[in-house]
Protein backbone atom coordinates (compact mmCIF):
# COMPACT_ATOMS: atom_id res chain seq x y z
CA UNK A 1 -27.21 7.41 0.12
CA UNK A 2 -26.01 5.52 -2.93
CA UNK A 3 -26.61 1.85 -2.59
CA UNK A 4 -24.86 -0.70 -4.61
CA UNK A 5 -27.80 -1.38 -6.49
CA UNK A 6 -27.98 1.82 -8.17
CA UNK A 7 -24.17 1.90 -8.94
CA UNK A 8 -22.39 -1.45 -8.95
CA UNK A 9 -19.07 1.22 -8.45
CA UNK A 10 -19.71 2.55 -5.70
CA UNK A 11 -19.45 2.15 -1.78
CA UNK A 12 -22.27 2.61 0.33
CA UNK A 13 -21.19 4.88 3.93
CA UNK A 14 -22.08 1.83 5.31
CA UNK A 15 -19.05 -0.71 3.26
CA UNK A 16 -16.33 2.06 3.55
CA UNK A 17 -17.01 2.31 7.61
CA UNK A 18 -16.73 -1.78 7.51
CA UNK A 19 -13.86 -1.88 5.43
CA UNK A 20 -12.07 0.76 7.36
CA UNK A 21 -13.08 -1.47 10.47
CA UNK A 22 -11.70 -4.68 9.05
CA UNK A 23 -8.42 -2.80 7.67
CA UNK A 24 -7.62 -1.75 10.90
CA UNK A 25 -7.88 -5.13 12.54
CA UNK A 26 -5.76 -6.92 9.57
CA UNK A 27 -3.31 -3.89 9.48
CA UNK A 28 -2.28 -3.67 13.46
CA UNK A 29 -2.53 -7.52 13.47
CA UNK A 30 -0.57 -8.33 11.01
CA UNK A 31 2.35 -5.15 12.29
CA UNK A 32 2.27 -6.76 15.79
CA UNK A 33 3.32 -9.96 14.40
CA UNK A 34 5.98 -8.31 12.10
CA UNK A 35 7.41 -6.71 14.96
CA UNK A 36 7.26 -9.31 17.58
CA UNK A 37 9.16 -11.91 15.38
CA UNK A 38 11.42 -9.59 13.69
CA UNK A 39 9.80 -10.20 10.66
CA UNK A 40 9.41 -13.86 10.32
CA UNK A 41 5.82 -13.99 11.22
CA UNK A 42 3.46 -11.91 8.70
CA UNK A 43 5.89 -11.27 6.32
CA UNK A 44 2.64 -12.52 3.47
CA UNK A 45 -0.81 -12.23 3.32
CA UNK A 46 -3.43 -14.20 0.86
CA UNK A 47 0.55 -15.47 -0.63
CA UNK A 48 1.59 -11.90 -1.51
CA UNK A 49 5.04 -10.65 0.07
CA UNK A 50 4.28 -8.13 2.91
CA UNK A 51 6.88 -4.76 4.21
CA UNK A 52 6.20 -2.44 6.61
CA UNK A 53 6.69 0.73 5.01
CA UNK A 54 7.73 3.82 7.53
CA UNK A 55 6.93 7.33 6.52
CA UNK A 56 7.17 10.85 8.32
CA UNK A 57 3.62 12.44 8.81
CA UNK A 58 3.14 15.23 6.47
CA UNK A 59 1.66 17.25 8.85
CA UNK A 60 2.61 15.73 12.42
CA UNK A 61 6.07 14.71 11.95
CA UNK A 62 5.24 11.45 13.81
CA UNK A 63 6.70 7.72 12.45
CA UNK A 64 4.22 5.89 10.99
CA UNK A 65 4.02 2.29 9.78
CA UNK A 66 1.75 0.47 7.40
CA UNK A 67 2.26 -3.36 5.88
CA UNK A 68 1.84 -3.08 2.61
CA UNK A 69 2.14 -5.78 -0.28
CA UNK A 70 5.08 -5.53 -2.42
CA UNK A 71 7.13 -6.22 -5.74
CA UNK A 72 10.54 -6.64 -5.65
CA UNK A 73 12.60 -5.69 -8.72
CA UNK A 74 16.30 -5.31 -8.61
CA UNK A 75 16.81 -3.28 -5.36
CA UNK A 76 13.67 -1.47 -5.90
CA UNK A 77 10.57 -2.17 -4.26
CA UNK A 78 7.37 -0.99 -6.22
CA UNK A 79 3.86 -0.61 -3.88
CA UNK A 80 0.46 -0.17 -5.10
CA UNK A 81 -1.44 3.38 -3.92
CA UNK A 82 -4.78 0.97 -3.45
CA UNK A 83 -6.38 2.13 -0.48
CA UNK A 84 -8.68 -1.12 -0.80
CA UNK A 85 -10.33 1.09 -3.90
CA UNK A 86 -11.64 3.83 -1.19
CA UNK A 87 -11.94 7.00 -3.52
CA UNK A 88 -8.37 8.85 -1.76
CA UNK A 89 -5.35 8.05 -1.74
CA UNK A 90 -3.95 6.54 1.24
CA UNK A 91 -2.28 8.28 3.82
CA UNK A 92 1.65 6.59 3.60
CA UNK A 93 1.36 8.11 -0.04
CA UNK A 94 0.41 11.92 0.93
CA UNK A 95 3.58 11.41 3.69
CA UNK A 96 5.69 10.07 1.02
CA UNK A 97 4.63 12.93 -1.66
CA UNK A 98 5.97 15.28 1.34
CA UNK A 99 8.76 13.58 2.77
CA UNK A 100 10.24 11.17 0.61
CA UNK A 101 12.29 9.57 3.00
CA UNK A 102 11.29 6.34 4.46
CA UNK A 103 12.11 2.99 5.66
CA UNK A 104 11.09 -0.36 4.60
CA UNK A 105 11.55 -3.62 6.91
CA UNK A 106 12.05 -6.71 4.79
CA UNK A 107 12.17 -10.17 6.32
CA UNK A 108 13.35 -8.11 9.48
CA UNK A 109 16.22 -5.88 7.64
CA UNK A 110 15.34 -1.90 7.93
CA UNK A 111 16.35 -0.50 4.79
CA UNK A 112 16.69 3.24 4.27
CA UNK A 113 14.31 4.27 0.70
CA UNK A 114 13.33 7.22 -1.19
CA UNK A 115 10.04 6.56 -2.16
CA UNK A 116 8.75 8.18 -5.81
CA UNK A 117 5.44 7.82 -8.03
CA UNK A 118 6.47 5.50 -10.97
CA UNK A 119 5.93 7.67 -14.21
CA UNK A 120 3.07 6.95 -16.85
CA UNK A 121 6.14 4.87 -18.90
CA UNK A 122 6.50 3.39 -15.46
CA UNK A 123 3.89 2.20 -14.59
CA UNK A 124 2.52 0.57 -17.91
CA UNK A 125 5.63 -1.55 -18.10
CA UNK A 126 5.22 -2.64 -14.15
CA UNK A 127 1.44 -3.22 -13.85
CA UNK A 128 0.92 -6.16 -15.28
CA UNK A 129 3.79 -7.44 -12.80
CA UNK A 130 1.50 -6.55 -10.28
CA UNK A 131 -1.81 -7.68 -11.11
CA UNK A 132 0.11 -10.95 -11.76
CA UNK A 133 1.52 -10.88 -8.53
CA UNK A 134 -2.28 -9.51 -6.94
CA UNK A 135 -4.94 -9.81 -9.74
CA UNK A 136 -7.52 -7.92 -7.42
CA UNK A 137 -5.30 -4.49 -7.74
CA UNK A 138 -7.39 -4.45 -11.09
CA UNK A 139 -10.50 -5.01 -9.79
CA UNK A 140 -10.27 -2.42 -7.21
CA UNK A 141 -9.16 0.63 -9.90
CA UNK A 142 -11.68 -0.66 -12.43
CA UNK A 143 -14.36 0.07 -9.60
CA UNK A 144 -12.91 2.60 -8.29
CA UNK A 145 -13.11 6.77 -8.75
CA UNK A 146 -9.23 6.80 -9.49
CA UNK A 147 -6.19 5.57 -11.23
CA UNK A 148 -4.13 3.99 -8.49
CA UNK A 149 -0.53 5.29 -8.24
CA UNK A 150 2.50 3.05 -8.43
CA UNK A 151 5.30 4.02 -6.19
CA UNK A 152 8.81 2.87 -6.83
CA UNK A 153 11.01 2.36 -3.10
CA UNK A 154 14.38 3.14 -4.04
CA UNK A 155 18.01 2.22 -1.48
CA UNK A 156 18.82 6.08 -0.23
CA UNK A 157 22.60 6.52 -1.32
C-alpha cells in the first residue's frame, strides 16, 4: 500500500474508501434537499451553483441523479468530470458518453440537455472560467492520474 508519504499524489485505499464515504453523505444530502424544496434548498455548496444532472445508466437503463457544480454560459451548462481527483472518471460521464440524453434541474426547472465532452479548443478557453469559479478543480487534476474532462450541457432542440 502506497502511503502519502511516499507519493504526495496519491490516495492511500484507506482516503479513497473515506472520501467515497463522505461523498455519499454530501451527495444524497444535498439531492434530498433539492428535491424536497423544489430546488430552493441546496441549490450551492462551499458558494458554487449546484444542478442535479439526470443520466440513463449505460448498462442498467435506470435514472440516475447526481448534484454536480456548474457554469453557466449562454444556455449551456459546462460540468467538470472531477470525481473528487479519484483516478476514473465518474459514473454520470460513462452514462453520458453512452446516452447523451439527460436532464438538468436548475433552481427547480427540468431542462431537457445533450450532454458532450468540450473539445481540446474547448476546454482551454473554458477552464480558467472554472477554476475561477472552483480554484480546487486544479488542485485535484494536478494530483491526480488524469486530465479531467469538461462536458458542455446543451438545450435538446
Amino acid at each position: 500500500m502506497t502511503s502519502i508519504t511516499e507519493n504526495s499524489n496519491q490516495f492511500t485505499s484507506w482516503h479513497i474508501r473515506l472520501l467515497k464515504f463522505l461523498r455519499k453523505i454530501i451527495t444524497d444530502g444535498n439531492l434530498w434537499m433539492l428535491r424536497i424544496s423544489k430546488g430552493q434548498i441546496g441549490n450551492s455548496f462551499l458558494g458554487v451553483p449546484v444542478l442535479l444532472l439526470t443520466t440513463t445508466g449505460r448498462k442498467s437503463g435506470k435514472k440516475r441523479t447526481q448534484p454536480l457544480y456548474y457554469l453557466e454560459e449562454e444556455e449551456r451548462f459546462i460540468l467538470v468530470a472531477s470525481n473528487a481527483g479519484t483516478k476514473s472518471d465518474p459514473a454520470w460521464l460513462l452514462n453520458l458518453k453512452s446516452h447523451p440524453e439527460a436532464a438538468a434541474d436548475v433552481l427547480g426547472e427540468h431542462i431537457k440537455m445533450s450532454g458532450r465532452i468540450a473539445t481540446k479548443e474547448e476546454k482551454a478557453e473554458l477552464w480558467p472560467k472554472l477554476i475561477h469559479l472552483f480554484p480546487k478543480w486544479q488542485m485535484m487534476e494536478d494530483r491526480s492520474e488524469r486530465s479531467f474532462k469538461v462536458v458542455i450541457l446543451e438545450p435538446q432542440e
